[in-house]
PDB file of N, CA and C in Angstrom:
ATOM      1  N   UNK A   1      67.204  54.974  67.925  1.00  0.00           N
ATOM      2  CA  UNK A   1      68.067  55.677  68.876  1.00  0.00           C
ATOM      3  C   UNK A   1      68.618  54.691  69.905  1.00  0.00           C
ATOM      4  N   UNK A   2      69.465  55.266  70.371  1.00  0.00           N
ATOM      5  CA  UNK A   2      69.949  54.064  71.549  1.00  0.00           C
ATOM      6  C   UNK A   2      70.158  54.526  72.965  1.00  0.00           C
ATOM      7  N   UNK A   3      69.923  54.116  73.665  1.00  0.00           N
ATOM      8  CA  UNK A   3      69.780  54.114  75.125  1.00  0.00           C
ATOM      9  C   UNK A   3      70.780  55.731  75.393  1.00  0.00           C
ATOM     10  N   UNK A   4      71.835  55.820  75.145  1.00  0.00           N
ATOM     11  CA  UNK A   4      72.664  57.007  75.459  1.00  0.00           C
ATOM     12  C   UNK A   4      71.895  58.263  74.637  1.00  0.00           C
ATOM     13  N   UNK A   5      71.644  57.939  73.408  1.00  0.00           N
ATOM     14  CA  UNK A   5      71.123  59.047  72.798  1.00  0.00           C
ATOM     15  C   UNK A   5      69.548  59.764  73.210  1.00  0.00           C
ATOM     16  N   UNK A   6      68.876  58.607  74.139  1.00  0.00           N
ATOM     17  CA  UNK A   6      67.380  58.833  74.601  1.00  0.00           C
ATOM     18  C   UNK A   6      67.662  59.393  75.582  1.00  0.00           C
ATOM     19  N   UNK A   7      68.558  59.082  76.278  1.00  0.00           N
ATOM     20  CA  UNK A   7      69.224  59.723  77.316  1.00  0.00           C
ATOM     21  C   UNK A   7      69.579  61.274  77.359  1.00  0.00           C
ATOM     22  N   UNK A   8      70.846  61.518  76.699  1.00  0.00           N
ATOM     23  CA  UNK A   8      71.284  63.012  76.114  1.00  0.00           C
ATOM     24  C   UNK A   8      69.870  63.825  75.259  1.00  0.00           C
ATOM     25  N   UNK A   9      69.071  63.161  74.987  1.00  0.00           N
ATOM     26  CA  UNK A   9      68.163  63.780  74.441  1.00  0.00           C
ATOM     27  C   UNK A   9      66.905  64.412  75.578  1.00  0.00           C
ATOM     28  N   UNK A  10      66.847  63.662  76.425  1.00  0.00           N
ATOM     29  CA  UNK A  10      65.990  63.600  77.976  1.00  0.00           C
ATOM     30  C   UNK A  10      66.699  64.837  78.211  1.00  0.00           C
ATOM     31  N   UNK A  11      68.069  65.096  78.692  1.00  0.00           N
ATOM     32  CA  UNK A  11      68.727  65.751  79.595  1.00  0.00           C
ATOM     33  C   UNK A  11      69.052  67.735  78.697  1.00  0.00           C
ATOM     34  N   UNK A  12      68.754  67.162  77.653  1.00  0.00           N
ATOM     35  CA  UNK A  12      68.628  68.469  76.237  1.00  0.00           C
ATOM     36  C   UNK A  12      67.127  69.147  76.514  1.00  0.00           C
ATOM     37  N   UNK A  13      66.301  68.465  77.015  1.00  0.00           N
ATOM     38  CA  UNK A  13      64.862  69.080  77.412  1.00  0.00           C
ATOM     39  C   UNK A  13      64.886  69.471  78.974  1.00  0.00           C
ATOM     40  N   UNK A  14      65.202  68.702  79.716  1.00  0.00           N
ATOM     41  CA  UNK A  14      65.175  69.222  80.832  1.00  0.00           C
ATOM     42  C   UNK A  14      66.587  70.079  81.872  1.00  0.00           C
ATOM     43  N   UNK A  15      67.427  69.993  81.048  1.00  0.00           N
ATOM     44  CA  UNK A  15      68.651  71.422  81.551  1.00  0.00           C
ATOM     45  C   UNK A  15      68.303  72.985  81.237  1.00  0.00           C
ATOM     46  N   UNK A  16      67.812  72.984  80.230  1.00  0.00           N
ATOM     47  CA  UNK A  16      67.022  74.712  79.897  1.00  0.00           C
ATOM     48  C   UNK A  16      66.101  74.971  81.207  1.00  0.00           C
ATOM     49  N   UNK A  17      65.850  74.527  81.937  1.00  0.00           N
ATOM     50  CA  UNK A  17      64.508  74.382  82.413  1.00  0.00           C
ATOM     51  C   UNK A  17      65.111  74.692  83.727  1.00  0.00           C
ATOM     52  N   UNK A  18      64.311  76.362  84.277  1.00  0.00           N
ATOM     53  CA  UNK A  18      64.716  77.114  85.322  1.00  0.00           C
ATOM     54  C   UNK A  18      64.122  76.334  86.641  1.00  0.00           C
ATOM     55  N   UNK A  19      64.330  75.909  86.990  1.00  0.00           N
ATOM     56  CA  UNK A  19      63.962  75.196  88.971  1.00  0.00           C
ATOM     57  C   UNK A  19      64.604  75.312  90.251  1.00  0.00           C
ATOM     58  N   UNK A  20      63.701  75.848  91.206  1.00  0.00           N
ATOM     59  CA  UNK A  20      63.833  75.534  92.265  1.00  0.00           C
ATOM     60  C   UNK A  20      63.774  74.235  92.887  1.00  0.00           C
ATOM     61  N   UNK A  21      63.215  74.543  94.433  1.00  0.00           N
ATOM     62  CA  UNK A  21      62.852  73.475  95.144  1.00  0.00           C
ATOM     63  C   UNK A  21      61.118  73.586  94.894  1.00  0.00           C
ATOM     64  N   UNK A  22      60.619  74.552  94.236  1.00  0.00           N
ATOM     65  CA  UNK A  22      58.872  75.230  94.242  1.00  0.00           C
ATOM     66  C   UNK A  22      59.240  76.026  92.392  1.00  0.00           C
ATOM     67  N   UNK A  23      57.832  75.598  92.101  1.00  0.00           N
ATOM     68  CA  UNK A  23      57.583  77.279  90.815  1.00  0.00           C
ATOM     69  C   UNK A  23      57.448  76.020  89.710  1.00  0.00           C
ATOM     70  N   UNK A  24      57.042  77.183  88.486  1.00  0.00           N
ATOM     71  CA  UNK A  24      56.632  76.837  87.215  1.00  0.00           C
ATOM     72  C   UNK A  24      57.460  75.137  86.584  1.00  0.00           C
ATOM     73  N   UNK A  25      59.077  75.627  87.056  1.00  0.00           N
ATOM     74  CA  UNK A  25      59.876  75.177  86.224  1.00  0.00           C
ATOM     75  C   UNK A  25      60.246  73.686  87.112  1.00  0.00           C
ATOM     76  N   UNK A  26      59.384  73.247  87.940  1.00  0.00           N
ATOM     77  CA  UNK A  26      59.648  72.458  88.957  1.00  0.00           C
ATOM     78  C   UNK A  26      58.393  71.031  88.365  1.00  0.00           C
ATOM     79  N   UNK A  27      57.217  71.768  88.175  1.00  0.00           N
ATOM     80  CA  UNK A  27      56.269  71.018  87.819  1.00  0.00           C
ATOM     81  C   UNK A  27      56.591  70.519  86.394  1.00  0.00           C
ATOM     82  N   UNK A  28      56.921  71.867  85.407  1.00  0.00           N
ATOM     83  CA  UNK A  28      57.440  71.125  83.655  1.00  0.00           C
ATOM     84  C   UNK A  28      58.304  69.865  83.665  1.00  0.00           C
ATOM     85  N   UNK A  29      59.403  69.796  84.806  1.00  0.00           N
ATOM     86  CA  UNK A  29      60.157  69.232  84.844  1.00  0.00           C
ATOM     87  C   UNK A  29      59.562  67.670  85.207  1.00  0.00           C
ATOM     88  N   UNK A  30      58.917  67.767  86.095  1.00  0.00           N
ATOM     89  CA  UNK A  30      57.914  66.864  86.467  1.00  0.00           C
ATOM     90  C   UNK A  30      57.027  66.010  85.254  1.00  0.00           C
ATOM     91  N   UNK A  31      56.356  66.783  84.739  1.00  0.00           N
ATOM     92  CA  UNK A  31      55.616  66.416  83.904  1.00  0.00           C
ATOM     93  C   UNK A  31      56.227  65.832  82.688  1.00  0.00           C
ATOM     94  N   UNK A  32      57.402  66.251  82.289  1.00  0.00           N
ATOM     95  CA  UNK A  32      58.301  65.449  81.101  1.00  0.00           C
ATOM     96  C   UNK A  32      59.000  64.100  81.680  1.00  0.00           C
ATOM     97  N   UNK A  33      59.629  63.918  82.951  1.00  0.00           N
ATOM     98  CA  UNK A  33      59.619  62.499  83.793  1.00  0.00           C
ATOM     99  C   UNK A  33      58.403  61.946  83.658  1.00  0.00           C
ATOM    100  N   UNK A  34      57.246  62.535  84.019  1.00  0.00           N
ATOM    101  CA  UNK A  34      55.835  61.412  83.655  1.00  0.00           C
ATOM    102  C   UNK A  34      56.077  60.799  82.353  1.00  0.00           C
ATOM    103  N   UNK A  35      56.777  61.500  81.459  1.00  0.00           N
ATOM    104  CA  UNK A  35      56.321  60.818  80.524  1.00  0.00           C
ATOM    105  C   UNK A  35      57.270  59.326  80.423  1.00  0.00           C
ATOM    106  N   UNK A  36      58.074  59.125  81.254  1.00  0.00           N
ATOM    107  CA  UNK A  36      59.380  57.934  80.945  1.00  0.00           C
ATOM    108  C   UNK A  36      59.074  57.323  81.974  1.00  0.00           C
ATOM    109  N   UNK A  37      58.108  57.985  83.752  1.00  0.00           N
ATOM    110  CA  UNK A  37      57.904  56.943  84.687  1.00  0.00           C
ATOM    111  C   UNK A  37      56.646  57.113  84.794  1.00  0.00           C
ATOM    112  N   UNK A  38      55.857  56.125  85.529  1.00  0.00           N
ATOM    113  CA  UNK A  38      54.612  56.428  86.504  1.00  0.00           C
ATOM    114  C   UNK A  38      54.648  56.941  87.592  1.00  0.00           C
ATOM    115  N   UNK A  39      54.838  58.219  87.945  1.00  0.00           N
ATOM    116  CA  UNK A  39      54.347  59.213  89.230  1.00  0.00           C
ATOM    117  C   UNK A  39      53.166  59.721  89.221  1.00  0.00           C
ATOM    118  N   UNK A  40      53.016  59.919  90.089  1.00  0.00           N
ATOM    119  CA  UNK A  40      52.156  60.914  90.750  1.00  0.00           C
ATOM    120  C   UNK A  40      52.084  62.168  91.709  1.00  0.00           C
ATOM    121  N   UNK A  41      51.816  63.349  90.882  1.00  0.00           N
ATOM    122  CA  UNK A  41      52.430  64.231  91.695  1.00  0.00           C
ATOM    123  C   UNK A  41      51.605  64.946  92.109  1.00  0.00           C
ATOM    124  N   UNK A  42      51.885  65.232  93.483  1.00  0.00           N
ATOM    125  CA  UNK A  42      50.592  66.041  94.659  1.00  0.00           C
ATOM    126  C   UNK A  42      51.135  67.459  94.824  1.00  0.00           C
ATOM    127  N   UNK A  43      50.396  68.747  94.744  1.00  0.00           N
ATOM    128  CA  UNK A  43      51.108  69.998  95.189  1.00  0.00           C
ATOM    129  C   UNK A  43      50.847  69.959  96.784  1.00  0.00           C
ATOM    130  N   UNK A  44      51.308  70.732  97.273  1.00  0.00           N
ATOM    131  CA  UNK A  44      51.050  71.032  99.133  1.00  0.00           C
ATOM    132  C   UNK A  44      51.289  72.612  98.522  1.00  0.00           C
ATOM    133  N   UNK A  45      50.349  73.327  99.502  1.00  0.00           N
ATOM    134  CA  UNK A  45      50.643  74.556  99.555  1.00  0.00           C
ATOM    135  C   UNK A  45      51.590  75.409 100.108  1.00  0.00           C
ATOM    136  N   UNK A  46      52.092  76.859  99.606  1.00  0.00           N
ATOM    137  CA  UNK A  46      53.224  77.434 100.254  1.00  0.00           C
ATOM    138  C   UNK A  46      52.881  77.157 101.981  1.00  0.00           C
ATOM    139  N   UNK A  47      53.608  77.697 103.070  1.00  0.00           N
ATOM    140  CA  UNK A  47      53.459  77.772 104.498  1.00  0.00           C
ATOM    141  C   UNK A  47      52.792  76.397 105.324  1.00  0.00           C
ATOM    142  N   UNK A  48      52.385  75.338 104.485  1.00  0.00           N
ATOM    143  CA  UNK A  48      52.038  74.023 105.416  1.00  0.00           C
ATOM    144  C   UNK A  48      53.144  73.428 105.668  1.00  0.00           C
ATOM    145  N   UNK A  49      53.077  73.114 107.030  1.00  0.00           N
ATOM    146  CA  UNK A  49      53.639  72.511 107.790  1.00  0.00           C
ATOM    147  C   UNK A  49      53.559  71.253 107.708  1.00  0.00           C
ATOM    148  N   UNK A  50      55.194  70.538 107.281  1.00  0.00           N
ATOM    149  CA  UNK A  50      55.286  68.900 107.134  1.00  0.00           C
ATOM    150  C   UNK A  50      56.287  68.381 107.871  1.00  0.00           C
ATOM    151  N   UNK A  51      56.016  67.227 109.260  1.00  0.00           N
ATOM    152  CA  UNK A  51      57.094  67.457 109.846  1.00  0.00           C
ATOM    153  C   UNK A  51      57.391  68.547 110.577  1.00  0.00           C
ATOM    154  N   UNK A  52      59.132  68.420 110.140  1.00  0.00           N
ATOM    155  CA  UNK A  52      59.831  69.365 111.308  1.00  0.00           C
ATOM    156  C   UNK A  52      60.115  70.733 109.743  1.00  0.00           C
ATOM    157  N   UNK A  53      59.552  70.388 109.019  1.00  0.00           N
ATOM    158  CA  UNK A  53      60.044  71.882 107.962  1.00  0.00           C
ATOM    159  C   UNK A  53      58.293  72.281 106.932  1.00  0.00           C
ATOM    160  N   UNK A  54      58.595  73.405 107.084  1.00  0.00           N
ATOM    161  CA  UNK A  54      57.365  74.345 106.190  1.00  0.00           C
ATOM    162  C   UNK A  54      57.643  74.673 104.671  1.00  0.00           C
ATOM    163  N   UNK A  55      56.731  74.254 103.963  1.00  0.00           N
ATOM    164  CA  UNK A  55      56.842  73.905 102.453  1.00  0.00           C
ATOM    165  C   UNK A  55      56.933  76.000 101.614  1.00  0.00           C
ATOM    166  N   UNK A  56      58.171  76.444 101.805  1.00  0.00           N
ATOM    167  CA  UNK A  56      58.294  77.470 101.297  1.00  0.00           C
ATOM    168  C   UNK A  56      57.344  78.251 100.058  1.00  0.00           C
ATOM    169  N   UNK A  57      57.383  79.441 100.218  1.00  0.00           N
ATOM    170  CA  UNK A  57      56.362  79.941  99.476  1.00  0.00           C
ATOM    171  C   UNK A  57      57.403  79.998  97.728  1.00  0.00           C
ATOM    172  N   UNK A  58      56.294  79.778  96.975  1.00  0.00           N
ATOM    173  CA  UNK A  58      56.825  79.527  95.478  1.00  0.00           C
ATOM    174  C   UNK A  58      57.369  80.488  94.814  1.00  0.00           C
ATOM    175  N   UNK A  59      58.189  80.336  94.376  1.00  0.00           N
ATOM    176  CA  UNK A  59      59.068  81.953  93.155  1.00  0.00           C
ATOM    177  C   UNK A  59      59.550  81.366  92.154  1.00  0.00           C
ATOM    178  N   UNK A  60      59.152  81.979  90.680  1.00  0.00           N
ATOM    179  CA  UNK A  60      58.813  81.978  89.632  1.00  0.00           C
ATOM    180  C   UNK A  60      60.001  82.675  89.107  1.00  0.00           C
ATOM    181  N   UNK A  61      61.112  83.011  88.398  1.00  0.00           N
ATOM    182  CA  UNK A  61      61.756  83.640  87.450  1.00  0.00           C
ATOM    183  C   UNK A  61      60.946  84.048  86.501  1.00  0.00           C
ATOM    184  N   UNK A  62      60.746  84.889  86.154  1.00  0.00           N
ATOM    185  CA  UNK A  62      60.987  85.464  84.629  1.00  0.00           C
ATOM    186  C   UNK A  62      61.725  86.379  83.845  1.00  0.00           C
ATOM    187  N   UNK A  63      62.411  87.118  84.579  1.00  0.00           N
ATOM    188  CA  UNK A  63      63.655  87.950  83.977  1.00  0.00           C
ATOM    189  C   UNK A  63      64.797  87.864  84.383  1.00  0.00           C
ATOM    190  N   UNK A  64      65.553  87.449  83.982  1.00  0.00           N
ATOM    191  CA  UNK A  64      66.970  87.736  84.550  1.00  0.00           C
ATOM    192  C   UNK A  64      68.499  88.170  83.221  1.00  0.00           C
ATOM    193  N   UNK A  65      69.673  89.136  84.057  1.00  0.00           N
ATOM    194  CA  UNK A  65      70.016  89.783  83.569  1.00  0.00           C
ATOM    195  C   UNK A  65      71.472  89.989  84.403  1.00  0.00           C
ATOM    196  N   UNK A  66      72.658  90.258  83.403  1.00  0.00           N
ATOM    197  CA  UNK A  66      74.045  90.768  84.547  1.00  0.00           C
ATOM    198  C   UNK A  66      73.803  92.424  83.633  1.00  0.00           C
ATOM    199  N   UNK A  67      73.863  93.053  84.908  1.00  0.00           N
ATOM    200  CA  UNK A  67      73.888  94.764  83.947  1.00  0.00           C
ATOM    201  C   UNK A  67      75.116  95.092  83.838  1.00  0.00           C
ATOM    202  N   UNK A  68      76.258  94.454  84.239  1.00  0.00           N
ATOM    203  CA  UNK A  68      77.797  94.614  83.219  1.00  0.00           C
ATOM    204  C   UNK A  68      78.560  93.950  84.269  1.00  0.00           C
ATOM    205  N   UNK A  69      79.871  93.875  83.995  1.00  0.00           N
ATOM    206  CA  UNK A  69      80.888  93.252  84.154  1.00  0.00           C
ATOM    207  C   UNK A  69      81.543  93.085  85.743  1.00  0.00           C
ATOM    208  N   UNK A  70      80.932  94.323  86.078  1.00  0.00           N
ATOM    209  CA  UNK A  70      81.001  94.228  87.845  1.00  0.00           C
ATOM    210  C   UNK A  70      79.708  94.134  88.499  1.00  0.00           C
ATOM    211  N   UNK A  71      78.909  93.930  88.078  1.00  0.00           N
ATOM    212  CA  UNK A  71      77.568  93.708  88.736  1.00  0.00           C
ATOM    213  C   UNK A  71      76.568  94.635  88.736  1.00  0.00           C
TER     214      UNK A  71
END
């Protein structure tokens, strides 16, 4: 394979992939970069205080839906 195709192939796994700034789809995302860098990744809990901003509480998708054409 070549550099563009490892590439487009990286970006084919991680665009499906529902994320916030917090939740499920934040850490997967994470964990498939481990596999191409060396990180290390620490959780902090929802409501701690870092700084001047508070680490929001986590939300998860699992359903979503348009129920027709006007909303």
């Amino acid at each position: 394979m070549t550099i563009g195709e490892d590439m487009f192939a990286l970006v084919e796994r991680l665009f499906p992939i529902c994320r916030s700034i917090t939740g499920n789809g934040v850490r997967q995302t994470l964990n498939i970069v481990k596999e191409y860098l060396p990180i290390d990744v620490h959780e902090v809990p929802s409501n701690t205080k870092v700084f001047d901003w508070t680490v929001p509480r986590e939300w998860n998708i699992r359903d979503a839906y348009i129920k027709n054409e006007k909303g």
